[in-house]
Protein backbone atom coordinates (compact mmCIF):
# COMPACT_ATOMS: atom_id res chain seq x y z
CA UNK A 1 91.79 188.59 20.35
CA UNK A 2 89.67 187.91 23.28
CA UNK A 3 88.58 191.25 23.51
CA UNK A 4 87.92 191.53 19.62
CA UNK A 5 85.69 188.09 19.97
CA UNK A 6 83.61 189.28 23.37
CA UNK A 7 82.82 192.54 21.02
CA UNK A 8 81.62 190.04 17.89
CA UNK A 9 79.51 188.45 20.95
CA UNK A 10 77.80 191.56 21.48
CA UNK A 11 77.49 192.92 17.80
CA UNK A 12 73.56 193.27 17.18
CA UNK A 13 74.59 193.00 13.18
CA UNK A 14 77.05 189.92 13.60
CA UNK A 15 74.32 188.42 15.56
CA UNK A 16 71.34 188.33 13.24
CA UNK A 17 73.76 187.48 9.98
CA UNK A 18 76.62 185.02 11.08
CA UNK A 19 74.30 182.27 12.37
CA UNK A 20 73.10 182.61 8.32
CA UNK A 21 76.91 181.50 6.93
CA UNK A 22 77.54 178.15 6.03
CA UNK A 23 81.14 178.23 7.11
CA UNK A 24 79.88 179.32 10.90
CA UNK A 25 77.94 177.04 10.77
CA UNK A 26 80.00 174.09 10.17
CA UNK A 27 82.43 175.58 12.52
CA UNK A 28 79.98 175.61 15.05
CA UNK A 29 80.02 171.59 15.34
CA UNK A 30 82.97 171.54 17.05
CA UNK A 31 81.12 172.51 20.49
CA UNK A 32 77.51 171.45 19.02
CA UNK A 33 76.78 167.27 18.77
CA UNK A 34 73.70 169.44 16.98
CA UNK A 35 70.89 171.68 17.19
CA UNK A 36 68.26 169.35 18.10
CA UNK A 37 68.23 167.68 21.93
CA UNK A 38 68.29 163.98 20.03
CA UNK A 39 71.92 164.63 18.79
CA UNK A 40 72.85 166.08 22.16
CA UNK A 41 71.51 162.63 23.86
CA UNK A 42 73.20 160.52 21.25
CA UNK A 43 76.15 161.74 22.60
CA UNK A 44 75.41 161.64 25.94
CA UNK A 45 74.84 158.08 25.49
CA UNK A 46 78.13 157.67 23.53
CA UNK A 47 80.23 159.36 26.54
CA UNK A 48 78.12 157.41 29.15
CA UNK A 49 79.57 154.08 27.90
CA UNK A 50 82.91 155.82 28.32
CA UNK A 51 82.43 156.33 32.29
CA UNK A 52 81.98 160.05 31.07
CA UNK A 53 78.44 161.81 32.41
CA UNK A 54 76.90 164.35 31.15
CA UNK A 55 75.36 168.10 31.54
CA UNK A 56 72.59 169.47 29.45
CA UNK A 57 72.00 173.01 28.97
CA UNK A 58 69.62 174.68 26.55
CA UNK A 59 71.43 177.75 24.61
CA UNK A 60 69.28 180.72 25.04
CA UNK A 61 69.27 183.92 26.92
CA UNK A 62 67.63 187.24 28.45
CA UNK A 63 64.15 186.28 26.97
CA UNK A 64 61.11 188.36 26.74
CA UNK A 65 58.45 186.51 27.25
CA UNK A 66 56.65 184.37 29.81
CA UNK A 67 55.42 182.02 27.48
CA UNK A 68 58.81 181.50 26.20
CA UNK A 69 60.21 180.83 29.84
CA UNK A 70 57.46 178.37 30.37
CA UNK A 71 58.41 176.50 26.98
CA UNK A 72 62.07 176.07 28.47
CA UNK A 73 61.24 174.91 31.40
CA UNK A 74 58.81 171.87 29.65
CA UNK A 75 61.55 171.49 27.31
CA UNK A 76 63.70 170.59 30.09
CA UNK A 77 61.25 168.22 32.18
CA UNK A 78 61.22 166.25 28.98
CA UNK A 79 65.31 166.27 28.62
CA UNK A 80 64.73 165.07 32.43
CA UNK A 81 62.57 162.51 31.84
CA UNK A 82 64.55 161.35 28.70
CA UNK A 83 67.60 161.03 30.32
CA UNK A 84 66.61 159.65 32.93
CA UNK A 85 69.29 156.49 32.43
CA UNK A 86 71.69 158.60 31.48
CA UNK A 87 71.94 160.06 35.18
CA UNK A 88 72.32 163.68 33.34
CA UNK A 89 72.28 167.05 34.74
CA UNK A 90 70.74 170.01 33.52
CA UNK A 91 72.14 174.28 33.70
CA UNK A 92 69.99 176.65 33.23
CA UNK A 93 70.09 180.23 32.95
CA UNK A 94 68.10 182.62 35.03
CA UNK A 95 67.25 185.14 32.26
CA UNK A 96 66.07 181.87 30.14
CA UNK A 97 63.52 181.82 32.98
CA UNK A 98 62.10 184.68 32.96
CA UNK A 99 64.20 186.70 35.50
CA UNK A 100 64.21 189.78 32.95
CA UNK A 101 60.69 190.21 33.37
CA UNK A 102 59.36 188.98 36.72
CA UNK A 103 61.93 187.64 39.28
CA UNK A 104 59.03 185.88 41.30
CA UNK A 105 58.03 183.81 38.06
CA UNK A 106 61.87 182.71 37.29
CA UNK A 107 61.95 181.70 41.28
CA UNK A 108 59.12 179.64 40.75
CA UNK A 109 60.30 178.27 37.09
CA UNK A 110 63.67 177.21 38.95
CA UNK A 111 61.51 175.38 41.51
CA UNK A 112 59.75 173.60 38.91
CA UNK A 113 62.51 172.56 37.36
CA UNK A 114 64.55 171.31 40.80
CA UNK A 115 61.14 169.52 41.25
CA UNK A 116 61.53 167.92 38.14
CA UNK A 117 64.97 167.01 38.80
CA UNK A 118 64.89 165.80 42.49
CA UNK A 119 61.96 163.06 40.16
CA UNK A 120 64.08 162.08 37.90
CA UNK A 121 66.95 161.18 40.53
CA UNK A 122 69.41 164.37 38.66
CA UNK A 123 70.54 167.82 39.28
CA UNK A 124 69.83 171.12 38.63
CA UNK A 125 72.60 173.98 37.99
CA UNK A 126 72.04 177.42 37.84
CA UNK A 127 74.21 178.96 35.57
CA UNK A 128 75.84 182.03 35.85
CA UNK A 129 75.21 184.80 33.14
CA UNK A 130 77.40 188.74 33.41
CA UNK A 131 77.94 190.29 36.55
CA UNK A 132 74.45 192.30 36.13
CA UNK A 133 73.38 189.19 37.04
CA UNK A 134 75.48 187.93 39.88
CA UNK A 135 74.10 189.26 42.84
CA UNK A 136 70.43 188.43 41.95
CA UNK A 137 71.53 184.77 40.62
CA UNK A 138 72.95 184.25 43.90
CA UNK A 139 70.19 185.25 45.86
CA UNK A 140 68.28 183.08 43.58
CA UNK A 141 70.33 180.15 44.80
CA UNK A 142 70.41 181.13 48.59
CA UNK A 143 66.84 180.83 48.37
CA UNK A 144 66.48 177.55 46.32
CA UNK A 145 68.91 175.61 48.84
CA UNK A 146 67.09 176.38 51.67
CA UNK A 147 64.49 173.59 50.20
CA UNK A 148 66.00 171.72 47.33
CA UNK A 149 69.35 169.99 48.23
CA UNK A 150 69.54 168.58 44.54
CA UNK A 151 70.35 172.48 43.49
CA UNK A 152 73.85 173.79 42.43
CA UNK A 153 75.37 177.26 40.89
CA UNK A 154 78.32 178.51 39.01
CA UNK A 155 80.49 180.65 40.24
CA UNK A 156 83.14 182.68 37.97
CA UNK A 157 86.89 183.19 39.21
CA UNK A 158 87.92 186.04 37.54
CA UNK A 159 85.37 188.00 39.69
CA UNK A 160 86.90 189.98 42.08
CA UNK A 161 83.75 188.76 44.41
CA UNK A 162 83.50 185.07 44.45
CA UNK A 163 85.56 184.33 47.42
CA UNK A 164 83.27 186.79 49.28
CA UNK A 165 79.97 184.49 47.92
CA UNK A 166 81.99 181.16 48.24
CA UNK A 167 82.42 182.27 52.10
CA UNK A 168 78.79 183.04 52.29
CA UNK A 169 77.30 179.94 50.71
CA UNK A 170 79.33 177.58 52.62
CA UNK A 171 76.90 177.61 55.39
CA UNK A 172 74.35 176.04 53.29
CA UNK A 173 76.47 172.64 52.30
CA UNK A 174 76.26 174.38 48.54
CA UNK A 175 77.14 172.87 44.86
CA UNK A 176 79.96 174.79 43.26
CA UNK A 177 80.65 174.67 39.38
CA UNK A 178 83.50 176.83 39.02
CA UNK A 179 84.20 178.43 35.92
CA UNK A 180 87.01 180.78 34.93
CA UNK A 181 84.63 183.43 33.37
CA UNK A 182 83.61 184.09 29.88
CA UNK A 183 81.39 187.67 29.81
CA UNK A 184 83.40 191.40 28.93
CA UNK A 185 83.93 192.44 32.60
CA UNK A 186 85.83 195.86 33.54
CA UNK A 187 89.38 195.31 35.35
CA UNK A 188 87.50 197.65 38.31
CA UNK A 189 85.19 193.99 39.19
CA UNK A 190 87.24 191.08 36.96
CA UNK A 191 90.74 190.09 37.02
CA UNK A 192 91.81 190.84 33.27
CA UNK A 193 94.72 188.71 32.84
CA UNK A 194 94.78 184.79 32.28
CA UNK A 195 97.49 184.03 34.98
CA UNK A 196 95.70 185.81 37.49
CA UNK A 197 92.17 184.16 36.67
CA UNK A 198 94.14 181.15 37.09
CA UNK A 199 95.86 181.97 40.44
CA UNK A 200 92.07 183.02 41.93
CA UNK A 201 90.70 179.62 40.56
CA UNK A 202 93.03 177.77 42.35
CA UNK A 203 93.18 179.78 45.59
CA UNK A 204 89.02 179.66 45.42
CA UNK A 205 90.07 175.61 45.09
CA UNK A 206 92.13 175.19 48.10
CA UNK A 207 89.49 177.40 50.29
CA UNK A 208 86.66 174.91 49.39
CA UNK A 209 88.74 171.57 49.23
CA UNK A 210 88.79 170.70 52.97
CA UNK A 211 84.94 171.07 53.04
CA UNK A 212 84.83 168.79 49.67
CA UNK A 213 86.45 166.05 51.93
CA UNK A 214 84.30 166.16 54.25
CA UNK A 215 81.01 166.07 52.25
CA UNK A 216 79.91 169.45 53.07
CA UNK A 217 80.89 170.94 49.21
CA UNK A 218 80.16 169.42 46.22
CA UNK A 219 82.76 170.79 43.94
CA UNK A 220 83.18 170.95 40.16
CA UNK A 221 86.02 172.16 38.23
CA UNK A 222 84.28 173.55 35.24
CA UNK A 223 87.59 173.96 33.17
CA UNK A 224 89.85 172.85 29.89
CA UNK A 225 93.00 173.31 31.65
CA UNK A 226 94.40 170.27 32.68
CA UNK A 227 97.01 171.03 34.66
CA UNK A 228 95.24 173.22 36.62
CA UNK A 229 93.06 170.37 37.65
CA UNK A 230 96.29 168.63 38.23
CA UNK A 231 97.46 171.19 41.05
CA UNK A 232 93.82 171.07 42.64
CA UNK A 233 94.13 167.02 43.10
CA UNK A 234 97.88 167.89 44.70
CA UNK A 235 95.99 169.67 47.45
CA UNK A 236 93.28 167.65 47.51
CA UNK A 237 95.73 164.42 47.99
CA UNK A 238 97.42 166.42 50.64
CA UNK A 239 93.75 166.63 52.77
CA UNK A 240 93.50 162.80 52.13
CA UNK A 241 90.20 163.09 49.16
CA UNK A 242 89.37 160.57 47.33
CA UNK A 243 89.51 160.86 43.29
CA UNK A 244 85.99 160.25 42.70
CA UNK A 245 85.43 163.28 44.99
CA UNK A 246 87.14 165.83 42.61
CA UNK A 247 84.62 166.37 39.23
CA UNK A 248 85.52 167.76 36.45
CA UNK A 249 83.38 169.53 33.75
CA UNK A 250 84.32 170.09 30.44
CA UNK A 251 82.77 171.28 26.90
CA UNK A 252 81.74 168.70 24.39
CA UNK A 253 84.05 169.20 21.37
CA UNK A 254 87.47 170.65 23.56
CA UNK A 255 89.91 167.77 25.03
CA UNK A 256 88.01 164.59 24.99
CA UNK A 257 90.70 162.32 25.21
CA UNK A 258 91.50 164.37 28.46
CA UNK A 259 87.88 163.61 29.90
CA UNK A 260 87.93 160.44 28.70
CA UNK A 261 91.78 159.96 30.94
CA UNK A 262 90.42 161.60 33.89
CA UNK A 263 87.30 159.40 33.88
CA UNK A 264 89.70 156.12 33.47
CA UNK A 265 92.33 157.47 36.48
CA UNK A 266 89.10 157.87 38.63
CA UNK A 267 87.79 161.15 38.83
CA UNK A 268 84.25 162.19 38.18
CA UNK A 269 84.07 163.62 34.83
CA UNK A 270 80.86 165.32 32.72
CA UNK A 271 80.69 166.88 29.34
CA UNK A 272 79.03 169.82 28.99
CA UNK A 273 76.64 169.18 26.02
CA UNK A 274 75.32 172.60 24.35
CA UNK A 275 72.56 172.14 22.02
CA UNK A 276 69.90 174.89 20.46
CA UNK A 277 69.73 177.45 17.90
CA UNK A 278 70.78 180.37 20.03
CA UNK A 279 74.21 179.26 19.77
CA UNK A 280 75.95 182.20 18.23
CA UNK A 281 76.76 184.85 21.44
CA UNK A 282 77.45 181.36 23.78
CA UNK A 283 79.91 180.06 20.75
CA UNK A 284 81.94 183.70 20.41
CA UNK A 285 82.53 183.12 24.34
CA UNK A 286 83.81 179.97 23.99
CA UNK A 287 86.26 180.64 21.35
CA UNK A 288 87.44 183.76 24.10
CA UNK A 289 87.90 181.72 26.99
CA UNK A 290 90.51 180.34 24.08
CA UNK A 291 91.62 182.03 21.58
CA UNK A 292 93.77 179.25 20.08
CA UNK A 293 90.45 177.59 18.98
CA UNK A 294 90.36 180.42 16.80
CA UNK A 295 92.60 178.53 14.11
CA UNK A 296 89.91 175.92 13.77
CA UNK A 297 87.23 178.21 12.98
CA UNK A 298 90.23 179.10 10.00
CA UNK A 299 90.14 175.95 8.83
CA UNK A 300 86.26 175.70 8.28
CA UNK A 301 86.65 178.55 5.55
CA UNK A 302 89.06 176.04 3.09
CA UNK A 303 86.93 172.64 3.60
């Protein structure tokens, strides 16, 4: 199933006609407040009062054109400058930048936007696209933390590499958001199998937890999986952290009542609120990561 759903993902055809079906569509709401940012701060609003935070992001990738990359990034000073109440982060892809076609103008789009964050008292993630990507989106990173503190990256566990770049980043006091990994990887670079994704996430965990406590980490457990959050805060207990120091991250749509539970027991808890038209490739990814999530798309075609 997961490999059937990462092929739809990629499907030039399925692309260009599913976004066109009504049922799709309305299945798409489950992980969509809406297209528009207003729905997606509406909601953000609506979790805030919950003790729930929340992180924008933009859909839209690999663009080809500068003017395009410069229209995301003033989109996103104005989601800044709108939320500024809210206390909301923003993640942003490199390719959404511009990195596609000049790496030098995405660099400096990324500083305008950490800039525009650093203003407005937020953050600014940089998200993590296929492993084409990786090395570059790193080094995009390395250099941004050398002068924006404010500045944080995701990292995907079922990489075979990740502990290698969470060993090398650790020298610069980095932001972590971990994710398990959505993008078709081969088994030669990408654990394949879901219980060893889930043994590397929580062995990438316990490496970074002891600088968490001590306030050289800041670490976010980008994940639906509840109780592997709940081994993470048994190690973290055992090093003596404080709840508020574990965050969790999770999709708008998938396990509220979990978010909102974590937020009331004291951790730090966003909700990842997707919003755009570009939503078709991102939502086929999401429905991999789980499968089960599948039978709900069912359900949209007998309203």
């Amino acid at each position: 199933m997961r490999r059937l759903l990462l092929w739809c993902a990629r499907n030039p055809w399925l692309a260009s006609h599913v976004p066109r079906w009504r049922f799709a569509r309305r299945a798409v709401r489950r992980f969509l407040p809406g297209e528009g940012f207003d729905a997606a701060l509406k909601a953000a609003t609506d979790f805030k009062a919950q003790g729930v935070g929340a992180l924008f992001t933009l859909l839209g990738e690999n663009i080809t054109d500068l003017e395009d990359a410069n229209r995301v990034v003033a989109h996103y000073e104005e989601v800044l400058a709108a939320s500024s109440g809210l206390q909301a982060e923003i993640s942003v892809k490199p390719t959404q930048l511009g990195l596609d076609i000049d790496p030098a103008a995405a660099f400096a789009n990324l500083e305008r936007l950490a800039r525009a964050a650093a203003k407005a008292k937020s953050f600014l993630w940089i998200d993590m696209e296929g492993s084409a990507y990786t090395e570059r989106t790193v080094n995009l990173y390395r250099r941004m933390r050398t002068a924006h503190p404010d500045v944080g990256i995701a990292l995907q566990a079922y990489l075979h590499r990740t502990v290698s770049d969470v060993v090398d980043l650790v020298a610069l006091k980095p932001a972590i958001r971990l994710v398990k990994g959505a993008y078709a990887e081969p088994p030669t670079i990408a654990f394949a199998a879901k219980k060893e994704v889930d043994a590397n996430y929580l062995a990438l965990c316990v490496l970074m937890l002891p600088e968490v406590r001590h306030g050289r980490l800041r670490l976010v457990l980008a994940t639906h999986d509840t109780d592997l959050v709940a081994k993470v805060w048994r190690f973290g207990q055992a090093l003596g952290m404080e709840r508020k120091q574990l965050e969790v991250a999770m999709l708008y749509g998938i396990r509220t009542d979990e978010q909102l539970r974590l937020a009331r027991d004291g951790f730090a808890v966003r909700d990842l609120i997707a919003y755009g038209d570009a939503w078709y490739a991102w939502y086929l990814r999401r429905l991999a990561e789980r499968p089960a999530n599948v039978w709900f798309v069912a359900r949209q075609l007998f309203p």
